[in-house]
PDB file of N, CA and C in Angstrom:
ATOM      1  N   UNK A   1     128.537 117.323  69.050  1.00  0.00           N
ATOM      2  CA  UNK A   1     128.088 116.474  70.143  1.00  0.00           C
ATOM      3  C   UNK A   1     127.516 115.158  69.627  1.00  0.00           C
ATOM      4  N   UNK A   2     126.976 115.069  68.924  1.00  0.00           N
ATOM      5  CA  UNK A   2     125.980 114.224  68.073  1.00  0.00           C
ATOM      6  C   UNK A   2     127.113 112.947  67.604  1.00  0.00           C
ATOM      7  N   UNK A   3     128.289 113.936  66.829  1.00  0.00           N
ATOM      8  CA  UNK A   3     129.102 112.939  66.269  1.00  0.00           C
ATOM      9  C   UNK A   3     129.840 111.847  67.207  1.00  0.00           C
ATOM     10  N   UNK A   4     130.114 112.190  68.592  1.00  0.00           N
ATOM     11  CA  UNK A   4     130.893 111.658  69.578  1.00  0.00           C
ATOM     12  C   UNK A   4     129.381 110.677  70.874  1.00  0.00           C
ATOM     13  N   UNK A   5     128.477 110.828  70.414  1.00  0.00           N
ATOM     14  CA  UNK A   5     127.238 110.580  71.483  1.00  0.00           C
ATOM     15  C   UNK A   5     126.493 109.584  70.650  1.00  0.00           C
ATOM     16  N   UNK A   6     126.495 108.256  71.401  1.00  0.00           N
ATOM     17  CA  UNK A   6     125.660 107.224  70.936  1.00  0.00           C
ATOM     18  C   UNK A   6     123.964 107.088  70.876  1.00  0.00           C
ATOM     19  N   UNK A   7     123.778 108.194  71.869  1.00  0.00           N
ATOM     20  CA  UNK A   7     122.562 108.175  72.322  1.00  0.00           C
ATOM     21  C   UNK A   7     121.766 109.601  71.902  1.00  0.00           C
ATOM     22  N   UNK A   8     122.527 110.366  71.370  1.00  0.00           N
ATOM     23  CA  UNK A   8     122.362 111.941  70.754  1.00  0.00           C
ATOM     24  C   UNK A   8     121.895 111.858  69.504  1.00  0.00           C
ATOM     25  N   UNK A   9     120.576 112.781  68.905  1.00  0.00           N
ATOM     26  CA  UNK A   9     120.189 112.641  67.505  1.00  0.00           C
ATOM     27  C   UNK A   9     120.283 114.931  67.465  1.00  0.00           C
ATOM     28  N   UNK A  10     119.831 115.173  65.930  1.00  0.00           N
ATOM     29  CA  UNK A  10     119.568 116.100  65.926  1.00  0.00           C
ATOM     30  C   UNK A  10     118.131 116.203  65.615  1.00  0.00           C
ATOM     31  N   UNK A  11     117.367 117.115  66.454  1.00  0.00           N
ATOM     32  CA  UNK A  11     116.610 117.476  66.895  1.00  0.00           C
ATOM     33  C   UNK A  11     115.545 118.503  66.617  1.00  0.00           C
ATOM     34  N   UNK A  12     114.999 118.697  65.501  1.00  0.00           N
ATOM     35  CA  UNK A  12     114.589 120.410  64.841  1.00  0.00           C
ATOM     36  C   UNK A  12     116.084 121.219  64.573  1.00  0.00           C
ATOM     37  N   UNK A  13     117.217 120.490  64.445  1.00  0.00           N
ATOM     38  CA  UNK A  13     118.172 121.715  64.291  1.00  0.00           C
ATOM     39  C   UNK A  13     119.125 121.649  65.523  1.00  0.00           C
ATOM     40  N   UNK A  14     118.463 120.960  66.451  1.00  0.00           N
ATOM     41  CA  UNK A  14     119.525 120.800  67.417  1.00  0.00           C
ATOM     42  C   UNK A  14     120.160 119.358  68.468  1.00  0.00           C
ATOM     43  N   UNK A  15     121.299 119.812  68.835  1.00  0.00           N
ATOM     44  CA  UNK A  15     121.480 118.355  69.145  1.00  0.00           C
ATOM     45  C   UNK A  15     120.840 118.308  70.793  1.00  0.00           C
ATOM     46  N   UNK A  16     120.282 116.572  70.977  1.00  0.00           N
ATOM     47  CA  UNK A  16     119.826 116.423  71.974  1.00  0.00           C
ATOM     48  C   UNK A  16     119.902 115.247  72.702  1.00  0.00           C
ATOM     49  N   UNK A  17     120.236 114.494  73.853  1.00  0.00           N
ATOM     50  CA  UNK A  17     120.434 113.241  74.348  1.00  0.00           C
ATOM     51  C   UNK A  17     119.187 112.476  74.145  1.00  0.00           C
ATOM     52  N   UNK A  18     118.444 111.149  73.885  1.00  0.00           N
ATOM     53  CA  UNK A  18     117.707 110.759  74.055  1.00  0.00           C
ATOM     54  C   UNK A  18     117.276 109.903  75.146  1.00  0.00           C
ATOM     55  N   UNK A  19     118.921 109.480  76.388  1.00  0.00           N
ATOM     56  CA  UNK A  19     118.709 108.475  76.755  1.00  0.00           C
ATOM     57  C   UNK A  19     118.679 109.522  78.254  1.00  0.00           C
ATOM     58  N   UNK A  20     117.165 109.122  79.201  1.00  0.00           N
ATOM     59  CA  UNK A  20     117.400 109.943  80.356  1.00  0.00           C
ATOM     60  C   UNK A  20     116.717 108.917  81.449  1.00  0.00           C
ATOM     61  N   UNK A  21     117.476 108.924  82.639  1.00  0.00           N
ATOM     62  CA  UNK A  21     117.652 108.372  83.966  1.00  0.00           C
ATOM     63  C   UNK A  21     116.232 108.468  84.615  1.00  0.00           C
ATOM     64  N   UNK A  22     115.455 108.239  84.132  1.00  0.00           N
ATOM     65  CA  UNK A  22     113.481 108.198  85.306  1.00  0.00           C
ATOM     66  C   UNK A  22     113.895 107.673  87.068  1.00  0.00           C
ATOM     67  N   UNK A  23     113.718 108.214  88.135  1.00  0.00           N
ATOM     68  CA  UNK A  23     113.714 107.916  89.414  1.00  0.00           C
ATOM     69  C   UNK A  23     112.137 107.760  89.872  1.00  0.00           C
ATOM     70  N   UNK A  24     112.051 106.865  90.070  1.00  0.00           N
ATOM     71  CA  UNK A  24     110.908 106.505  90.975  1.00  0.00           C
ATOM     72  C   UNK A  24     110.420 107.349  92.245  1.00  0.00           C
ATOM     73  N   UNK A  25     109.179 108.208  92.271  1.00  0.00           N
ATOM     74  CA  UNK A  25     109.641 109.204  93.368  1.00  0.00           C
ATOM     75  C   UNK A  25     108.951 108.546  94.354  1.00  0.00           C
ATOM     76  N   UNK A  26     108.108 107.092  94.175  1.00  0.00           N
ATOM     77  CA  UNK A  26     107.821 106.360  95.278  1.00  0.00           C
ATOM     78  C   UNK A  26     109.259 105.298  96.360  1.00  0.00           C
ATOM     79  N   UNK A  27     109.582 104.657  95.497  1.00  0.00           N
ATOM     80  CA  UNK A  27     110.608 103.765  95.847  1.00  0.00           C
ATOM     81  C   UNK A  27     111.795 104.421  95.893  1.00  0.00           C
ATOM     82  N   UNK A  28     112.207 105.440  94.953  1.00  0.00           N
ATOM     83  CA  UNK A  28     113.963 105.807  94.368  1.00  0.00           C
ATOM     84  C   UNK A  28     114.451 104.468  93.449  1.00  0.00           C
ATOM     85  N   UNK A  29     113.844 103.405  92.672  1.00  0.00           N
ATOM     86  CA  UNK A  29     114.434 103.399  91.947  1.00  0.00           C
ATOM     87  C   UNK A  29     114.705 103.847  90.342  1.00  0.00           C
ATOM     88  N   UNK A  30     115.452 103.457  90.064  1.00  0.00           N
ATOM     89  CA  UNK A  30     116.452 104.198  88.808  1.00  0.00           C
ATOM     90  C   UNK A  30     116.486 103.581  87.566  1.00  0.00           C
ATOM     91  N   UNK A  31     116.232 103.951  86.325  1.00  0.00           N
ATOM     92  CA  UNK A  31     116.160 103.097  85.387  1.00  0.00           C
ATOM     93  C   UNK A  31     116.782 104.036  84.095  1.00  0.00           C
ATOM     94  N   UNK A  32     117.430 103.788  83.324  1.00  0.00           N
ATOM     95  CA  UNK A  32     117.844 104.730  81.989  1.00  0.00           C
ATOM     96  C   UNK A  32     116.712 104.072  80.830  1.00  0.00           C
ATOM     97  N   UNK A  33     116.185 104.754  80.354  1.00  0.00           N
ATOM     98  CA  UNK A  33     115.151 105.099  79.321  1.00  0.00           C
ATOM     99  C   UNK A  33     115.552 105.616  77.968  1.00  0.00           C
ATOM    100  N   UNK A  34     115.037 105.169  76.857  1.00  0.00           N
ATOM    101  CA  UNK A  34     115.171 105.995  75.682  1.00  0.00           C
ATOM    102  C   UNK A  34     114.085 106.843  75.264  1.00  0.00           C
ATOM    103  N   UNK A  35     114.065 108.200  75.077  1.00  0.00           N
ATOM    104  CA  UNK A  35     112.864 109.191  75.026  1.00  0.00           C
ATOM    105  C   UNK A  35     112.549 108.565  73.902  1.00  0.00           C
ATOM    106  N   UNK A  36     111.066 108.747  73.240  1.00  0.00           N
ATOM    107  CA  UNK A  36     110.718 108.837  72.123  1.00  0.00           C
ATOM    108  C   UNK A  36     110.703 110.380  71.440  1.00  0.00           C
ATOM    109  N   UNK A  37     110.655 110.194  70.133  1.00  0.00           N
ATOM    110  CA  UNK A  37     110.890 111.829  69.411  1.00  0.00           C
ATOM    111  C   UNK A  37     109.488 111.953  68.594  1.00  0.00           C
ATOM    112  N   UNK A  38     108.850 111.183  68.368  1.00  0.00           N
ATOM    113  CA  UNK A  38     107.787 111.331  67.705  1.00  0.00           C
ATOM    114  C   UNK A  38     106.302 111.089  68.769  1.00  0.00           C
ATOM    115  N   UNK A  39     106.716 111.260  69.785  1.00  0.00           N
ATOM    116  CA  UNK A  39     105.533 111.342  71.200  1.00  0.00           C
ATOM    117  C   UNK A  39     106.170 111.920  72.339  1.00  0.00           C
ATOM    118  N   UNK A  40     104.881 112.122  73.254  1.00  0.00           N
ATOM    119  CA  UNK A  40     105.493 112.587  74.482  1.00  0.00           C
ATOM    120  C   UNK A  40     104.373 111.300  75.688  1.00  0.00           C
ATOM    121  N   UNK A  41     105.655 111.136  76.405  1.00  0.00           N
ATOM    122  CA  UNK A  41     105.432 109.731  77.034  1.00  0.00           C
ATOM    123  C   UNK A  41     104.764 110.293  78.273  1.00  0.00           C
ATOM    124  N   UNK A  42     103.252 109.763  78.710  1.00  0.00           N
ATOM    125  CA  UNK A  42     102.309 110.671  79.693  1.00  0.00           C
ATOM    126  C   UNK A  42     102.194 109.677  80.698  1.00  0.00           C
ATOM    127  N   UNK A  43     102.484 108.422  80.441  1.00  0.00           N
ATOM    128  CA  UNK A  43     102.179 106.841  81.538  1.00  0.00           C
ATOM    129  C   UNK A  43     103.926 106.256  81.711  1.00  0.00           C
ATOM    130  N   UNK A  44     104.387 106.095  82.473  1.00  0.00           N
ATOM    131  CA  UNK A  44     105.515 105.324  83.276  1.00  0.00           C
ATOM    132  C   UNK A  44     105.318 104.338  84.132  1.00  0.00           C
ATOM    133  N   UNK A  45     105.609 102.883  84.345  1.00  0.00           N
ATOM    134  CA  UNK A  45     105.178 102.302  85.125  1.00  0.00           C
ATOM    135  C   UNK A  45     106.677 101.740  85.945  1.00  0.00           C
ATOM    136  N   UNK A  46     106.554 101.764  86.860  1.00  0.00           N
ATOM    137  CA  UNK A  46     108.325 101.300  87.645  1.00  0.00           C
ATOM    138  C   UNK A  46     108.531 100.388  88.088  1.00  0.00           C
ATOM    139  N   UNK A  47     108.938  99.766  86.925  1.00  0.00           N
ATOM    140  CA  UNK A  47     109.123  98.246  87.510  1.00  0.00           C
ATOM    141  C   UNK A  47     109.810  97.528  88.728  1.00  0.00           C
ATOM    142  N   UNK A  48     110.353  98.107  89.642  1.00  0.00           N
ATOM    143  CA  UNK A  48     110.101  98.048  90.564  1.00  0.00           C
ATOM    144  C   UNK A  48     108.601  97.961  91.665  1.00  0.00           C
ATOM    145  N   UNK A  49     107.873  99.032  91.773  1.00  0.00           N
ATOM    146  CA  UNK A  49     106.989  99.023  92.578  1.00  0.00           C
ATOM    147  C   UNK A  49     105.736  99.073  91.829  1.00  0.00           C
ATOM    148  N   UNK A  50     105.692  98.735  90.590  1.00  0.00           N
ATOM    149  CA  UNK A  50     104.898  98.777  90.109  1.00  0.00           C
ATOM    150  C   UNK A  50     103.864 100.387  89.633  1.00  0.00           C
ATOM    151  N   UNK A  51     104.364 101.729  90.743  1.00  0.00           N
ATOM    152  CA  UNK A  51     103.266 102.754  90.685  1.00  0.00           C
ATOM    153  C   UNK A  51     103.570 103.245  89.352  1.00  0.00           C
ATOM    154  N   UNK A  52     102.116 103.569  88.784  1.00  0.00           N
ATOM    155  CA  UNK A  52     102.068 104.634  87.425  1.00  0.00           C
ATOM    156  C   UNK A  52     102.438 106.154  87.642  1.00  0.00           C
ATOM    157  N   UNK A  53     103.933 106.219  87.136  1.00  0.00           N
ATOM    158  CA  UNK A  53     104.059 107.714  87.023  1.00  0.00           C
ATOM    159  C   UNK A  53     103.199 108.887  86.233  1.00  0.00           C
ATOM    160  N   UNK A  54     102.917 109.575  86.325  1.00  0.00           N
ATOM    161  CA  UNK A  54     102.307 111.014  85.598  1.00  0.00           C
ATOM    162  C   UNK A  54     103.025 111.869  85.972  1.00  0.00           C
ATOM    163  N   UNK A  55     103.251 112.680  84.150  1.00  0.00           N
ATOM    164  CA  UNK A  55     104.015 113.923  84.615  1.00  0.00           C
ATOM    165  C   UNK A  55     103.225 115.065  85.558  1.00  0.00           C
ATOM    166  N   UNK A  56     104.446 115.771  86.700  1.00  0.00           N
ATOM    167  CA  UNK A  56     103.822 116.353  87.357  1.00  0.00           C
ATOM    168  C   UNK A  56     102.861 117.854  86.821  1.00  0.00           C
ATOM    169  N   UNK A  57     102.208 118.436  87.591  1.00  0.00           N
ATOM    170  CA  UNK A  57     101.663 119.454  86.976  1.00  0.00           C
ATOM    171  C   UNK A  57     102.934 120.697  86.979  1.00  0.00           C
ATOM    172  N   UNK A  58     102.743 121.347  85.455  1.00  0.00           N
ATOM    173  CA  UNK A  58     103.229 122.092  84.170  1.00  0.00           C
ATOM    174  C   UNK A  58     104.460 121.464  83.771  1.00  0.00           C
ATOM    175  N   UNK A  59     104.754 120.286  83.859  1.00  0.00           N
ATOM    176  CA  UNK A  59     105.484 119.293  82.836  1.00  0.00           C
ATOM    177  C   UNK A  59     104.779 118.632  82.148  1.00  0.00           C
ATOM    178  N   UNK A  60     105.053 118.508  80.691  1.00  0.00           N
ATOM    179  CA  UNK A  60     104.686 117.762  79.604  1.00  0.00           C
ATOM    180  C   UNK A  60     104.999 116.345  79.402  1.00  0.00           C
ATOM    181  N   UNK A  61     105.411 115.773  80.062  1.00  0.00           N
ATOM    182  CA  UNK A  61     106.150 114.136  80.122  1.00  0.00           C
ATOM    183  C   UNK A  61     106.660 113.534  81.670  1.00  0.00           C
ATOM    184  N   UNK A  62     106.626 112.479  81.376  1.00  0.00           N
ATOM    185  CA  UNK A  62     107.380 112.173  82.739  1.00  0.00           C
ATOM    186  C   UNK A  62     108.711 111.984  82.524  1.00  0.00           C
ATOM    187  N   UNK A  63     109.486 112.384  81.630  1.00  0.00           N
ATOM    188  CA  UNK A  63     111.047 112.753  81.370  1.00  0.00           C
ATOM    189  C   UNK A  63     111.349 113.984  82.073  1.00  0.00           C
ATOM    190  N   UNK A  64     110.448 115.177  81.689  1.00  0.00           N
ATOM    191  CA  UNK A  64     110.107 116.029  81.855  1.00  0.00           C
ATOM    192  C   UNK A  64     109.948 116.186  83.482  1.00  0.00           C
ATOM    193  N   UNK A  65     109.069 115.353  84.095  1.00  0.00           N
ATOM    194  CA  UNK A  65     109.265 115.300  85.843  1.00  0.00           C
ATOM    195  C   UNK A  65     109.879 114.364  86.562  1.00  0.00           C
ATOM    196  N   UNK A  66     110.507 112.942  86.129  1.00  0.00           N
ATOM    197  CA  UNK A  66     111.323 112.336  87.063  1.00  0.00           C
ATOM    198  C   UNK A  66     112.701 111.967  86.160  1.00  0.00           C
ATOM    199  N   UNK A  67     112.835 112.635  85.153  1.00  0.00           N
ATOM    200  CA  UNK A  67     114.317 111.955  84.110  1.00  0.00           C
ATOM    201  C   UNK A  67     115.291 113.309  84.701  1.00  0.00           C
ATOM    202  N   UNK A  68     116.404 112.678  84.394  1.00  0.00           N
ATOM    203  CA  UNK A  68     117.856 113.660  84.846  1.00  0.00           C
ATOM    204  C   UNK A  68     118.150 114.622  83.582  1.00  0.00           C
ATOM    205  N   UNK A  69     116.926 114.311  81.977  1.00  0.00           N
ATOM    206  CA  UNK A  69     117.444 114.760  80.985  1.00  0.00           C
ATOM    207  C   UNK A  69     115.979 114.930  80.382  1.00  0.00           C
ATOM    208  N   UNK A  70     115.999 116.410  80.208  1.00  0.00           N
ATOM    209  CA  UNK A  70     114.193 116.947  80.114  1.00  0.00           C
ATOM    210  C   UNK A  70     114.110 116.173  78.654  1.00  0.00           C
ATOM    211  N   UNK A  71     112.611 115.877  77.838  1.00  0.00           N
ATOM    212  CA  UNK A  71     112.436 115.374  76.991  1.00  0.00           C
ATOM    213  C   UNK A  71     113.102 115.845  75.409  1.00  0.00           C
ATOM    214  N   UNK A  72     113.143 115.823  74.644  1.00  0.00           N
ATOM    215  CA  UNK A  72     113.953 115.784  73.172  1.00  0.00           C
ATOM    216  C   UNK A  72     113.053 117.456  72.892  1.00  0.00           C
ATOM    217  N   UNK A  73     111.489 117.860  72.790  1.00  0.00           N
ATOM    218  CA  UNK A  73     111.489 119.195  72.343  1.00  0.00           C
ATOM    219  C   UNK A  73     111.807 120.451  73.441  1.00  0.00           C
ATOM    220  N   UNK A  74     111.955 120.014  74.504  1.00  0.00           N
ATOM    221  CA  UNK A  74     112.484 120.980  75.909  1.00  0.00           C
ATOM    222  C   UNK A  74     113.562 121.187  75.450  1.00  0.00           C
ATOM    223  N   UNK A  75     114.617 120.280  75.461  1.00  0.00           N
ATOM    224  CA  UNK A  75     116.044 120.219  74.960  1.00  0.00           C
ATOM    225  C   UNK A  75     116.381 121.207  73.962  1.00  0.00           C
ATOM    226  N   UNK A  76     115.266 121.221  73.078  1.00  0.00           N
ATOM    227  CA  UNK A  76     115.942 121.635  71.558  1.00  0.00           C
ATOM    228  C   UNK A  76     115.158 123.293  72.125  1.00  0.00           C
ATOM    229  N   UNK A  77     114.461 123.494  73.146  1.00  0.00           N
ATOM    230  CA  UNK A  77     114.266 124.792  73.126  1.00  0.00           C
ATOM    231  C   UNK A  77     112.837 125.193  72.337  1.00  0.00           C
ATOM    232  N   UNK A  78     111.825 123.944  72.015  1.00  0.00           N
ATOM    233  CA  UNK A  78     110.777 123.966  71.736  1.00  0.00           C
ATOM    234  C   UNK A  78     109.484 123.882  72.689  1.00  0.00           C
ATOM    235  N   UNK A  79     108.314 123.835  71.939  1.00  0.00           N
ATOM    236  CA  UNK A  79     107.526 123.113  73.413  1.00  0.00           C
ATOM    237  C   UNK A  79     107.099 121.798  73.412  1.00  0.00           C
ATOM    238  N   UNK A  80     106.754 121.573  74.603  1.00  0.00           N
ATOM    239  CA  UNK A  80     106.625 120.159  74.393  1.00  0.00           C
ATOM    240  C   UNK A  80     104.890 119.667  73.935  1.00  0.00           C
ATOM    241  N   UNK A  81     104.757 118.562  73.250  1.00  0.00           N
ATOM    242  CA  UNK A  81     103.802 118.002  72.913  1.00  0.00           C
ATOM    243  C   UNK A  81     102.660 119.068  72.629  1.00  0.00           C
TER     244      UNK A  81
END
């Protein structure tokens, strides 16, 4: 997967997308994001409407509650942060 995916790294051992879709759950809008692998991202701001996302409660990120592609240690089947 990794070899054919621009946006795919390996991951503790496994392969994982980095790039995931955040929706605004005030407005709906849409933005593609690059996760970070060495943090877990807890503040989102939407440039659109300006509101500060927080991940929701028992998600670890806001990849994790508004991305189409859970964060890089979910993925790999770890935990997060």
């Amino acid at each position: 997967m990794v070899s054919n995916c621009k946006t795919c790294i390996v991951f503790n051992g496994k392969s994982v997308e980095l790039k995931s879709t955040l929706t605004c759950p005030n407005c709906g809008h849409k933005k593609d994001e690059m996760m970070p692998t060495d943090a877990c991202q807890f503040f989102y701001e939407c440039e659109n409407c300006n509101t500060v996302l927080r991940p929701k409660q028992g998600d670890c990120c806001v990849f994790c509650s508004y991305g189409n592609i859970k964060c890089p240690p979910i993925q790999a089947g770890d935990k997060c942060c």
